[in-house]
Each structure stands twice: as C-alpha cells, then as structure tokens.
C-alpha atoms as a PDB file:
ATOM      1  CA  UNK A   1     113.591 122.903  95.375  1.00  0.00           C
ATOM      2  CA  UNK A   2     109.528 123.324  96.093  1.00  0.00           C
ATOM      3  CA  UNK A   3     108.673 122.263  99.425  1.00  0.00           C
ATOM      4  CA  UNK A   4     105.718 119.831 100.339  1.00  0.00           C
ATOM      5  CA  UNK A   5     102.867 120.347 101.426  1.00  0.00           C
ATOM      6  CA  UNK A   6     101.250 117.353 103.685  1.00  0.00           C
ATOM      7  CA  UNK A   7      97.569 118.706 104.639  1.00  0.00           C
ATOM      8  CA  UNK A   8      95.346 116.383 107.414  1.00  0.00           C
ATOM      9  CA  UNK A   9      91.815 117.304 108.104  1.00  0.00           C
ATOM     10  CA  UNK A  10      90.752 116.604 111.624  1.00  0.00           C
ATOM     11  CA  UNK A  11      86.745 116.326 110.441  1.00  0.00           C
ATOM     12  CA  UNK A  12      85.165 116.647 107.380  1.00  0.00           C
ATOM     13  CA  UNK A  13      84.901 120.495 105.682  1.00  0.00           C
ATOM     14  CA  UNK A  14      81.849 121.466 103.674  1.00  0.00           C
ATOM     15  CA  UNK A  15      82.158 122.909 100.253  1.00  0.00           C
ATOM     16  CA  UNK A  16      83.278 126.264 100.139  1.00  0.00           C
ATOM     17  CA  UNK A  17      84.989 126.221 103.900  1.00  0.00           C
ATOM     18  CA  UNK A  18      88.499 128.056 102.875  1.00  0.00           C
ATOM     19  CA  UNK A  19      91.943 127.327 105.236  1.00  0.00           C
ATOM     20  CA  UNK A  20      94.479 130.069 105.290  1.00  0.00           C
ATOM     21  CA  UNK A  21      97.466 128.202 105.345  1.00  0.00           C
ATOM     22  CA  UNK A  22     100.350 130.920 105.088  1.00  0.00           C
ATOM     23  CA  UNK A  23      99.385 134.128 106.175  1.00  0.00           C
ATOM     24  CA  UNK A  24     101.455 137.408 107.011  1.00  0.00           C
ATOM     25  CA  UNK A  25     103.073 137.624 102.905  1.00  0.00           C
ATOM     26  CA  UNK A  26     103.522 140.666 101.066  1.00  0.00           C
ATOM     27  CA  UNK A  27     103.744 140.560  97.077  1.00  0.00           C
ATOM     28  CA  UNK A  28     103.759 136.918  97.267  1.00  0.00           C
ATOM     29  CA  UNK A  29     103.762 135.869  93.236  1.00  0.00           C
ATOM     30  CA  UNK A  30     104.483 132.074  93.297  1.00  0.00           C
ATOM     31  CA  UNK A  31     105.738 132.310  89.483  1.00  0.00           C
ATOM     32  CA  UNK A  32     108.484 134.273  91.446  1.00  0.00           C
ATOM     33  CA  UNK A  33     108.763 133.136  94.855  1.00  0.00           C
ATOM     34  CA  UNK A  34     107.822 129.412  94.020  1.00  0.00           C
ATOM     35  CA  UNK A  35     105.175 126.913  94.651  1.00  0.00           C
ATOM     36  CA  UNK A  36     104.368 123.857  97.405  1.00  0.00           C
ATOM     37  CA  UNK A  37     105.968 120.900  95.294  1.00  0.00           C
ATOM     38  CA  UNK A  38     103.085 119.717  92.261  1.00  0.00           C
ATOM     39  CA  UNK A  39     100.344 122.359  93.536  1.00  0.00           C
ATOM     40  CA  UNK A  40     100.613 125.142  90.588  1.00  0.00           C
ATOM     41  CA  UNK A  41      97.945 127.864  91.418  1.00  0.00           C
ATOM     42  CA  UNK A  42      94.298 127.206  91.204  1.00  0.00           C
ATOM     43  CA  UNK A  43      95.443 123.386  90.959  1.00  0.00           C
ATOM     44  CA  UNK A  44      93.260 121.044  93.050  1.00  0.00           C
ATOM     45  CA  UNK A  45      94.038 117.986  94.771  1.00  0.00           C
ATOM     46  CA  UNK A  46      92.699 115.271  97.480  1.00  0.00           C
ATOM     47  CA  UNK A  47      93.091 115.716 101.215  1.00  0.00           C
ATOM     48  CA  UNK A  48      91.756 112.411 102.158  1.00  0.00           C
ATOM     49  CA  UNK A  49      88.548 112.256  99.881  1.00  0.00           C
ATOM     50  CA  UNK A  50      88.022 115.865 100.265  1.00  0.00           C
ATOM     51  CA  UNK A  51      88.683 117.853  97.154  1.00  0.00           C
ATOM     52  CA  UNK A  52      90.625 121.135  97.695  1.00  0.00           C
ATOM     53  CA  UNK A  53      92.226 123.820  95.681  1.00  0.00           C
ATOM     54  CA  UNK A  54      95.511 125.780  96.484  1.00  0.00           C
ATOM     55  CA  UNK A  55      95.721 129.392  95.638  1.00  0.00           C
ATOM     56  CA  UNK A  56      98.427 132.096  96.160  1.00  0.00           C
ATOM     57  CA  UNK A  57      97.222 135.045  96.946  1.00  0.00           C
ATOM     58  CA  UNK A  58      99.581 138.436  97.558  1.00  0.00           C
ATOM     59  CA  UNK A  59      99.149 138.251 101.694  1.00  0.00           C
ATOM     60  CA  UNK A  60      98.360 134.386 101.745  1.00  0.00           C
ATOM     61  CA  UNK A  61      98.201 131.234 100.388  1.00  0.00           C
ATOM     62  CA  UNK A  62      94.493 129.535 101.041  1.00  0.00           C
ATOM     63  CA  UNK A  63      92.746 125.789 100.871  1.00  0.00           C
ATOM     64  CA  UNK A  64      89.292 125.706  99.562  1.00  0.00           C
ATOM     65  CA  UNK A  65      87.256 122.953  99.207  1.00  0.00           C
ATOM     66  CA  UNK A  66      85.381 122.396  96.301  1.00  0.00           C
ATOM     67  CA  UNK A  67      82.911 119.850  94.188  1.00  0.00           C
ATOM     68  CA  UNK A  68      84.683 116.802  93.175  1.00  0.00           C
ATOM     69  CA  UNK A  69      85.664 116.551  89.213  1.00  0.00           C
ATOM     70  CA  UNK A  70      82.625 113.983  89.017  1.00  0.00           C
ATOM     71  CA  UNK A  71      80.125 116.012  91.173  1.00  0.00           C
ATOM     72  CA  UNK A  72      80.579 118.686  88.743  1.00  0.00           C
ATOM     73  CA  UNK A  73      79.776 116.651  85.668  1.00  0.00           C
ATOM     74  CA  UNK A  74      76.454 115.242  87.520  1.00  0.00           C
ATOM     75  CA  UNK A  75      75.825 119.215  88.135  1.00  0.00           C
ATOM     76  CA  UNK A  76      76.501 119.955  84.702  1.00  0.00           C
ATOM     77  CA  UNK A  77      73.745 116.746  82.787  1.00  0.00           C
ATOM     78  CA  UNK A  78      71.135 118.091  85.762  1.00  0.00           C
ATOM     79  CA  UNK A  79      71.586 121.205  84.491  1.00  0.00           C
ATOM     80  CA  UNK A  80      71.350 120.603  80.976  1.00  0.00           C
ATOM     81  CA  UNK A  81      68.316 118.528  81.433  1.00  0.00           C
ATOM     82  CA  UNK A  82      66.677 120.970  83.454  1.00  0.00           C
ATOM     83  CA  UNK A  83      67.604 123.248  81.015  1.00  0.00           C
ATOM     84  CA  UNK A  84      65.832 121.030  77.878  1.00  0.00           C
ATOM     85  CA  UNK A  85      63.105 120.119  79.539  1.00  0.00           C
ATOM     86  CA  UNK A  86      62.491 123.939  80.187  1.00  0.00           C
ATOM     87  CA  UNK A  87      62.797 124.297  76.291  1.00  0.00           C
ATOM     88  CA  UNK A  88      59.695 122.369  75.487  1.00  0.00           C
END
C-alpha cells in the first residue's frame, strides 16, 4: 500500500523554488520501490493553490513548483501571437 503524502506551505513559493522532501536514498526507482499514493513521477498536483510537481530522483524525492495548467496555455497564445505578428 502507497503511503500519502499531505504537503502544507507555510507562505507562498515562487515558480521554480524546489523542496527536497526525502533525502539520504540510494537507487531509489519508484517503479520498484513505490510511489506517495496518486503522485506517479513527474505528476503535478495542488498544495493549496500552488501548483507543484513530484519527482523521484535516485538520492531524493523533490517538490517543484511550477506554472499552473492555465498559465501555460496563456504563455503558449502570447507566444504564438508574438510569434505571428513577428511573421508579417
């Protein structure tokens, strides 16, 4: 049985800031050794409103936070817009 994993940020991380959350592994493969309950790796998930993703690593398993699913698709039209206007 996967454990779970309850995460609580005590202020609000920027984009990129990564949390080591299990350190001190060696060969850690979580297709072997196993998973936090519904957090596959390189699966992201809320903490509060904050957007992170969980990775397992061979020495540790980290937090990052990243863009929101609809930041990203904001990034991506100002990009392609930037990118057509650039065209002409």
């Amino acid at each position: 049985n996967n454990p779970n994993l309850q995460v609580i940020f005590g202020y609000s991380p920027s984009e990129g800031d990564s949390f080591q959350i299990v350190t001190g592994l060696t060969g850690y493969d979580p297709i072997f050794n196993g998973t936090f309950a519904g957090k596959a790796d390189g699966s992201t998930f809320l903490v509060g409103s904050t957007q992170t993703r969980i990775d397992y690593n061979d020495d540790n398993i980290t937090l990052t936070v990243v863009p929101e699913p609809a930041s990203l698709g904001a990034l991506g039209l100002l990009a392609a817009a930037l990118l057509l206007r650039r065209r002409r």
